[in-house]
C-alpha atoms as a PDB file:
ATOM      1  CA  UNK A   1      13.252  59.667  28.880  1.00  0.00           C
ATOM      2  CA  UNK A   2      11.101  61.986  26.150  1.00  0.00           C
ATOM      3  CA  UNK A   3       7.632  60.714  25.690  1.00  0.00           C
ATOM      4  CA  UNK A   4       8.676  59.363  21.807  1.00  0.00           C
ATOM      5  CA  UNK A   5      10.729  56.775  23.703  1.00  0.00           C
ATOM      6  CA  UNK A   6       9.081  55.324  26.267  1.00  0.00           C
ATOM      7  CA  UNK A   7       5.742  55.070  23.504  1.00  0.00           C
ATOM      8  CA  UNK A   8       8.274  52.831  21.521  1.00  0.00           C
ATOM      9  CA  UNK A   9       9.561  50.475  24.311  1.00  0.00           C
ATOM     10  CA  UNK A  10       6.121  50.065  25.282  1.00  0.00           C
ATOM     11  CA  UNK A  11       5.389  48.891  21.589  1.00  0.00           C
ATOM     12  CA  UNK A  12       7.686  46.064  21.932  1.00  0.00           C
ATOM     13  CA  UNK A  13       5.813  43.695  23.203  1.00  0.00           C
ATOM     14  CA  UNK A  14       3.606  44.243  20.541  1.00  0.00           C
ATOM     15  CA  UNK A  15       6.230  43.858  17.438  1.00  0.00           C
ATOM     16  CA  UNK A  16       7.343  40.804  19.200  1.00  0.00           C
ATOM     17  CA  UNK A  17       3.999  39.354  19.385  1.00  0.00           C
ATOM     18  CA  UNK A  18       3.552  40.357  15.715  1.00  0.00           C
ATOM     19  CA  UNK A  19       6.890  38.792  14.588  1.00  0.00           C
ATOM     20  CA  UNK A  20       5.821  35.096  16.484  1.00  0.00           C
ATOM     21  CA  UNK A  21       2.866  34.948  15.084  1.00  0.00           C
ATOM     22  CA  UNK A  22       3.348  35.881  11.122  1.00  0.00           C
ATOM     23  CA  UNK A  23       6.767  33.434  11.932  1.00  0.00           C
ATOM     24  CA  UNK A  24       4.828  30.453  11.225  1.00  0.00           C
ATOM     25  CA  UNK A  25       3.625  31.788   7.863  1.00  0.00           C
ATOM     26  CA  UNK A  26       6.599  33.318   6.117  1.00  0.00           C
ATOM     27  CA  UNK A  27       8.383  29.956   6.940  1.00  0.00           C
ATOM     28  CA  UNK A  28       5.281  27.998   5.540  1.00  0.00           C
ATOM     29  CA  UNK A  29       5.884  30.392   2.711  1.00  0.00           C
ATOM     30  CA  UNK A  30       9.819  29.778   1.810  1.00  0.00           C
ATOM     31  CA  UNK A  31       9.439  25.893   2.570  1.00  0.00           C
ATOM     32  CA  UNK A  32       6.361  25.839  -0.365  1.00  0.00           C
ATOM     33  CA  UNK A  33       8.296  28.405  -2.957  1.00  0.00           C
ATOM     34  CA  UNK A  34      11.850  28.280  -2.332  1.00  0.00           C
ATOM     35  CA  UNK A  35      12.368  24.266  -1.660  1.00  0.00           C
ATOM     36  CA  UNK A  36      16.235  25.169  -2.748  1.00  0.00           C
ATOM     37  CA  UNK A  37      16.272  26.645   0.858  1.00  0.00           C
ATOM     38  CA  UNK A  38      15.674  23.261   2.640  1.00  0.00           C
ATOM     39  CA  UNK A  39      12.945  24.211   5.086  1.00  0.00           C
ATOM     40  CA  UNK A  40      10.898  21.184   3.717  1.00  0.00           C
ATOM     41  CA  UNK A  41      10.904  18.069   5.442  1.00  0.00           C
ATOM     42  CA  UNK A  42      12.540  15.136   3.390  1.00  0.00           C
ATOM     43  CA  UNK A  43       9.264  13.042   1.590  1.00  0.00           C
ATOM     44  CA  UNK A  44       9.841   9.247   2.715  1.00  0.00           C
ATOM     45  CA  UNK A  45       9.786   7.527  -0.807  1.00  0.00           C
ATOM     46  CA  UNK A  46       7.361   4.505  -1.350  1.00  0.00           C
ATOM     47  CA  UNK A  47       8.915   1.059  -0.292  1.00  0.00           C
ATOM     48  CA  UNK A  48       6.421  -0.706  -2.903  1.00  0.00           C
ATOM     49  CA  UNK A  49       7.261  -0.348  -6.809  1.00  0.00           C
ATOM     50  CA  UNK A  50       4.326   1.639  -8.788  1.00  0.00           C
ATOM     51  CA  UNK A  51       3.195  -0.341 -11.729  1.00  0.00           C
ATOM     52  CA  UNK A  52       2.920   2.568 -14.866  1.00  0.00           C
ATOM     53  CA  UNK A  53       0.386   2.278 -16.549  1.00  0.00           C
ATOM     54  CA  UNK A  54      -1.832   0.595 -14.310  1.00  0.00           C
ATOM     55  CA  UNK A  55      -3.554  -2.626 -15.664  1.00  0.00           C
ATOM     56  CA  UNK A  56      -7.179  -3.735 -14.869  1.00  0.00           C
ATOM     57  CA  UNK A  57      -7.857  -7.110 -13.781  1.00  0.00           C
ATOM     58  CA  UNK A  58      -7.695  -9.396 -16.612  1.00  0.00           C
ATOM     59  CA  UNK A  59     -10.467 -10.621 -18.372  1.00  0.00           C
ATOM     60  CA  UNK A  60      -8.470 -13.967 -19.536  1.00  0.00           C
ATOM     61  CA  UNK A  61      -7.665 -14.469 -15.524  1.00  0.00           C
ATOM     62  CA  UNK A  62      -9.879 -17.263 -14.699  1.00  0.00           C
ATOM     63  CA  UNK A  63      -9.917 -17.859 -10.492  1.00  0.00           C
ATOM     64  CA  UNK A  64     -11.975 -20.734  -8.709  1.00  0.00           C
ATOM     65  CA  UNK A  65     -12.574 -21.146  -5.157  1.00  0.00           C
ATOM     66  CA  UNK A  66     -11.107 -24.156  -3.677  1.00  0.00           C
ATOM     67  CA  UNK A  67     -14.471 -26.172  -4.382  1.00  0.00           C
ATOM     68  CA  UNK A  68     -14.135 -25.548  -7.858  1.00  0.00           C
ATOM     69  CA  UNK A  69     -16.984 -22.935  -8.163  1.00  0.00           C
ATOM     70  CA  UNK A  70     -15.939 -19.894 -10.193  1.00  0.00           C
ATOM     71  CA  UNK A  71     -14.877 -16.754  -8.498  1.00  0.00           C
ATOM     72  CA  UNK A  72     -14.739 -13.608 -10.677  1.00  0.00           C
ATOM     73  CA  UNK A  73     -12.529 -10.393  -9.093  1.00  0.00           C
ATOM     74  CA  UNK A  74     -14.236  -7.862 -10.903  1.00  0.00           C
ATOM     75  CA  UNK A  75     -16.753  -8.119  -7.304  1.00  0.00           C
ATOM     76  CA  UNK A  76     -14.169  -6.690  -4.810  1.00  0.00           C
ATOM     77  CA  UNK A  77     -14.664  -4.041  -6.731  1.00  0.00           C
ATOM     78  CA  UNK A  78     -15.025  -0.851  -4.683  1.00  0.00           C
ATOM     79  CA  UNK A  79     -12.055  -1.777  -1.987  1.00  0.00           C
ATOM     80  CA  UNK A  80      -8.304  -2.317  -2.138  1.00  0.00           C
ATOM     81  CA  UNK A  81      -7.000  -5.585  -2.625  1.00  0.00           C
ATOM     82  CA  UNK A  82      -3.559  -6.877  -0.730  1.00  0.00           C
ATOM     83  CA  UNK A  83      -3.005  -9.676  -3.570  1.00  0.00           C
ATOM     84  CA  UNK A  84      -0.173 -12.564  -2.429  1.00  0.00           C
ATOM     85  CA  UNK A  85       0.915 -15.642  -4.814  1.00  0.00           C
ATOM     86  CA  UNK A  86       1.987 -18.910  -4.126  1.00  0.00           C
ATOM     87  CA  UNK A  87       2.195 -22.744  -4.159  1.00  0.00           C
ATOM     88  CA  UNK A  88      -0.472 -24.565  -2.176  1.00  0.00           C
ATOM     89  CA  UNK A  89       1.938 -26.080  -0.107  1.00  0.00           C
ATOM     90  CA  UNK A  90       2.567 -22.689   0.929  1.00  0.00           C
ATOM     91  CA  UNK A  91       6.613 -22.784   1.373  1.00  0.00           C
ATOM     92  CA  UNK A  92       8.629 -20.281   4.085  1.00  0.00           C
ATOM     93  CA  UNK A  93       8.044 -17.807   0.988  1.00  0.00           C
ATOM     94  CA  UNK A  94       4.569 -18.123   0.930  1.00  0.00           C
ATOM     95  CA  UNK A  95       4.001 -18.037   4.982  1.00  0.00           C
ATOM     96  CA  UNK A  96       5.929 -14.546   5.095  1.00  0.00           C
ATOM     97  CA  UNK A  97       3.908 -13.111   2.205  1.00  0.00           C
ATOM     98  CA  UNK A  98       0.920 -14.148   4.286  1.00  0.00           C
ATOM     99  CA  UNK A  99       2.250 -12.812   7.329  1.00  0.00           C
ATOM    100  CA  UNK A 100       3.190  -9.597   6.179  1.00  0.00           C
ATOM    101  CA  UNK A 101       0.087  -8.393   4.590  1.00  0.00           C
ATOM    102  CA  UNK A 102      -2.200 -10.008   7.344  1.00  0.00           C
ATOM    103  CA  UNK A 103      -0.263  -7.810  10.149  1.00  0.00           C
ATOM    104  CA  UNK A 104      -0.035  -5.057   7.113  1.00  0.00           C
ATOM    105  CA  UNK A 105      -4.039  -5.418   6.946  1.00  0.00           C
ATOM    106  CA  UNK A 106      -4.531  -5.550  11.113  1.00  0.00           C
ATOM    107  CA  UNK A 107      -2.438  -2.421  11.081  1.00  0.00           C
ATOM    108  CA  UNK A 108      -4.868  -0.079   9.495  1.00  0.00           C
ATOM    109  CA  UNK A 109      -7.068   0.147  12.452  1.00  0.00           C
ATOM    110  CA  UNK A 110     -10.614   1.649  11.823  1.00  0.00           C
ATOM    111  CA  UNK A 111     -10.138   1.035   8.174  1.00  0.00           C
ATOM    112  CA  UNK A 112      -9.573  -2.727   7.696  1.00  0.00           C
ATOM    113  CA  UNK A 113     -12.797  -3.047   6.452  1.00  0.00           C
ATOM    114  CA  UNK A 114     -11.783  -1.132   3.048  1.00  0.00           C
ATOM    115  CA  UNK A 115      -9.492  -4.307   2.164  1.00  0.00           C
ATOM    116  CA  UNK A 116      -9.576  -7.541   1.547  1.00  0.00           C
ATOM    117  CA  UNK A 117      -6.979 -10.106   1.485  1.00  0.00           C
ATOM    118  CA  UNK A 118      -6.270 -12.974  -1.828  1.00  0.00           C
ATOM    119  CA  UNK A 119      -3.996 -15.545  -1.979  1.00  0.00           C
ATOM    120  CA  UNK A 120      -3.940 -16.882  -4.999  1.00  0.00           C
ATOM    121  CA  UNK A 121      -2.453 -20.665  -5.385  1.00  0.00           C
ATOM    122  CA  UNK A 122      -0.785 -21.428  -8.601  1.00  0.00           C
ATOM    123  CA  UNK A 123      -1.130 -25.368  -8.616  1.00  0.00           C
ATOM    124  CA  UNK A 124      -3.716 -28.076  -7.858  1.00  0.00           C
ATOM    125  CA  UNK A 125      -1.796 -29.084  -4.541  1.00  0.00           C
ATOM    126  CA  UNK A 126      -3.784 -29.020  -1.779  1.00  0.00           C
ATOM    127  CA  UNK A 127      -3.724 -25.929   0.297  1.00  0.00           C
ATOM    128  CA  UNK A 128      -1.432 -26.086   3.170  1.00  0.00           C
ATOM    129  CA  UNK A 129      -3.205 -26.228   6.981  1.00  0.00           C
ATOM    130  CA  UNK A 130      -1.002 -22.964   7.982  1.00  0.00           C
ATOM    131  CA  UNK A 131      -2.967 -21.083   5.111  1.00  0.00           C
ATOM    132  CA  UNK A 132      -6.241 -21.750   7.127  1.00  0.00           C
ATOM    133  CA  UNK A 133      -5.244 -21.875  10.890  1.00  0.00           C
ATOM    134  CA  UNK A 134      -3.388 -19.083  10.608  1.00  0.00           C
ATOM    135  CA  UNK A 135      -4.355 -16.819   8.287  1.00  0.00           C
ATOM    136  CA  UNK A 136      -8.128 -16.650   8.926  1.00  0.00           C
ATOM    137  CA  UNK A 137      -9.476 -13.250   6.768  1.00  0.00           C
ATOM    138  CA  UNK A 138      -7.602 -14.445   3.734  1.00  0.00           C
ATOM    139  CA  UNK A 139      -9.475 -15.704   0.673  1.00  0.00           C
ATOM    140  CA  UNK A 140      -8.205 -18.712  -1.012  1.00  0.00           C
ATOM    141  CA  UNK A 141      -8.695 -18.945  -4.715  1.00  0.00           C
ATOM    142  CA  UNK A 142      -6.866 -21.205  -7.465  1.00  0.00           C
ATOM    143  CA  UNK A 143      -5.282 -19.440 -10.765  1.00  0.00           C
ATOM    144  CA  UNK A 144      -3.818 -20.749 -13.921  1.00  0.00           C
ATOM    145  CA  UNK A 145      -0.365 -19.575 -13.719  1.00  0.00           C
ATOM    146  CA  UNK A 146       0.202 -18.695 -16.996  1.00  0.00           C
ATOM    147  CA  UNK A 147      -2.608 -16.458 -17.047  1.00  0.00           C
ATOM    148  CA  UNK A 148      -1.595 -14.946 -13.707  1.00  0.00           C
ATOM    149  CA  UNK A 149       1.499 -14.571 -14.840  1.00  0.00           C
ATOM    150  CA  UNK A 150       0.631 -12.521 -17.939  1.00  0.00           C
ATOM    151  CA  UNK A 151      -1.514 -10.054 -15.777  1.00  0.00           C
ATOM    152  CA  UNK A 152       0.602  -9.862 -12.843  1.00  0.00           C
ATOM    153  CA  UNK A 153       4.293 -10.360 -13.920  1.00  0.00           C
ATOM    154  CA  UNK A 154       4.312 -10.104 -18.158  1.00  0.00           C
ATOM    155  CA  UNK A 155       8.350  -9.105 -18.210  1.00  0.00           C
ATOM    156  CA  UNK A 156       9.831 -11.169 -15.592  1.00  0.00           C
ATOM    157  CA  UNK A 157      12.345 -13.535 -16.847  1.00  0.00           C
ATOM    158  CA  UNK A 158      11.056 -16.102 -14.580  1.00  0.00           C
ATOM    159  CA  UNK A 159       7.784 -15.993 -14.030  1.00  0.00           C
ATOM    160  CA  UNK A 160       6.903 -19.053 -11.892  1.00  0.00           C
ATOM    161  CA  UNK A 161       9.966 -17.845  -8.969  1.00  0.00           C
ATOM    162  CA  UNK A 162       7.756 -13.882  -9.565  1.00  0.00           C
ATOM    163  CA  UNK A 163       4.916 -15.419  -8.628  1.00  0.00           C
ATOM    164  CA  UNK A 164       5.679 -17.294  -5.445  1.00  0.00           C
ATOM    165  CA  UNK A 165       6.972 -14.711  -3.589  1.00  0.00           C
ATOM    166  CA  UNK A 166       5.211 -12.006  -5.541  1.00  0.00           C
ATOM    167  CA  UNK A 167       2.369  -9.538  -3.420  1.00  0.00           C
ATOM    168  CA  UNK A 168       0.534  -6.679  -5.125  1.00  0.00           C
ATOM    169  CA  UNK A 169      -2.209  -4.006  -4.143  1.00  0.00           C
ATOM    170  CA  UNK A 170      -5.168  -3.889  -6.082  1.00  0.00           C
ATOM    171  CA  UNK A 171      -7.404  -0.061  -5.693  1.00  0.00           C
ATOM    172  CA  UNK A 172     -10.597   0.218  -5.343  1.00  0.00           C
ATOM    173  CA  UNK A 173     -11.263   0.313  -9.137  1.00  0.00           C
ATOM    174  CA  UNK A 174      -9.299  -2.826 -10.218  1.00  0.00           C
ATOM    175  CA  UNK A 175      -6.160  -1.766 -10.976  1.00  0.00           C
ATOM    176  CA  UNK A 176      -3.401  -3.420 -10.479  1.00  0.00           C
ATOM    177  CA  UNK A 177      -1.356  -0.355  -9.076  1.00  0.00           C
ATOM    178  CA  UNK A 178       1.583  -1.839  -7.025  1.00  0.00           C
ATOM    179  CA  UNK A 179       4.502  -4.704  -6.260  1.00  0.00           C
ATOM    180  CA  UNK A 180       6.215  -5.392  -3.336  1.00  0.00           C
ATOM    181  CA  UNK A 181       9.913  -6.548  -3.891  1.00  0.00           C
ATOM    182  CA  UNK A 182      11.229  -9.770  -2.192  1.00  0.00           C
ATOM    183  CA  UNK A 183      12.108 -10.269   1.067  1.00  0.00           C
ATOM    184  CA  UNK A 184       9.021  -8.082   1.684  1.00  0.00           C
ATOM    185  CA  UNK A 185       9.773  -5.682   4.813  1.00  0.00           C
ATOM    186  CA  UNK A 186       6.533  -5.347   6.850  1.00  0.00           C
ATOM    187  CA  UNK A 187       6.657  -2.132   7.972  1.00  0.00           C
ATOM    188  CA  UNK A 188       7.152  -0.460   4.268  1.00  0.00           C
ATOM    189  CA  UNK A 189       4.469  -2.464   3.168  1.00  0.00           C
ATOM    190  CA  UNK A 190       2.565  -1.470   5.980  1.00  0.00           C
ATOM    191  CA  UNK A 191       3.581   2.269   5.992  1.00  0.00           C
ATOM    192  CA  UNK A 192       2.662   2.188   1.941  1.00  0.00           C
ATOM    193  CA  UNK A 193      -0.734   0.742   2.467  1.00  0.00           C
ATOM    194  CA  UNK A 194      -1.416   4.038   5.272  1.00  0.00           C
ATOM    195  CA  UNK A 195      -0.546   6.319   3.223  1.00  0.00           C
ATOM    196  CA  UNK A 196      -2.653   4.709   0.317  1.00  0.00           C
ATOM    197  CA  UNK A 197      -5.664   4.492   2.500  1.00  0.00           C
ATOM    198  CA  UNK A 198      -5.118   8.226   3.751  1.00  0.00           C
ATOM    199  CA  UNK A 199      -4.848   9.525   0.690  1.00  0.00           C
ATOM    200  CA  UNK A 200      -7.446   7.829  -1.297  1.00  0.00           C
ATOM    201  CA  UNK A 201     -11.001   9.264  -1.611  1.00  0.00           C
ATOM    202  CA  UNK A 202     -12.544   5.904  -3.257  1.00  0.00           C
ATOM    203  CA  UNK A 203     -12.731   2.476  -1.536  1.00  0.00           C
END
């Protein structure tokens, strides 16, 4: 074996070591500028529906607590906002919406504390006993619905059936930035409301 020879095989291990560890990077490389190659991971779309443009919180919205004293929106200000609608008698509807975006909230772990939770009841029936046995965390407030409607659902053909099974997110700077479709499925609103959270620097 000349000396040329052996000098390369004991190289080997060398170019091998080089090849696994630039690997990584070239594939990084062709995922990021040739995505016609496939190397990237599929994105998971968004279950919610984006609402474009964005609308702030209404200044024609007037909201009461349930003892009548005014309640003004504008003060949550600063975190995100899981918004539900309904009846106070709270139908099956209702209940789910309530459900979903408590366990939705619960979910977050260390960052519950950046949301807060509204239901807001679109009639002067009393507010059912589920809303308040089981659904401790959520605050109760009463809104007229025509005004709620105009903010919250402006081209639905129907706005009063919109509006009790509607739920919305709210950011951190009082935009009204999302809507949920019917039949909500916990785990993509839960899964949206992560990757909002992540991704957000405000709130």
């Amino acid at each position: 074996m000349t000396t040329t020879t052996a000098r390369h095989r004991s190289m080997m291990p060398v170019y091998a070591i080089l090849l696994i560890s630039i690997a990584p990077v070239v594939f990084a490389l062709l995922a990021y500028y040739a995505p016609s190659l496939g190397l990237r991971p599929p994105s998971k779309p968004h279950y919610g529906q984006l609402i474009e443009p964005q609308r702030e919180i209404s200044k024609q919205l007037s909201l009461h607590e349930l003892d009548g004293k005014p309640y003004d929106l504008n003060q949550l200000k600063g975190q995100w906002i899981l918004l539900s609608t309904g009846p106070g008698a709270c139908p099956e509807t209702c209940v789910r919406g309530l459900f979903v975006l408590r366990n939705s909230h619960a979910s977050q772990g260390k960052e519950v504390d950046r949301i807060n939770r509204i239901l807001l009841v679109t009639d002067d029936a009393p507010v059912a006993p589920v809303v308040a046995e089981a659904y401790v965390g959520t605050h109760v407030l009463r809104a007229d619905p025509a005004q709620l409607a105009a903010w919250l659902v402006p081209d639905a053909a129907d706005p009063t059936a919109a509006l009790s099974t509607g739920m919305w997110i709210i950011d951190p700077l009082g935009h009204l930035m999302m809507m949920f479709p019917d039949g909500q499925d916990p785990e993509g609103v839960r899964d949206d409301i992560r990757v909002l959270l992540k991704n957000s620097r405000i709130g």
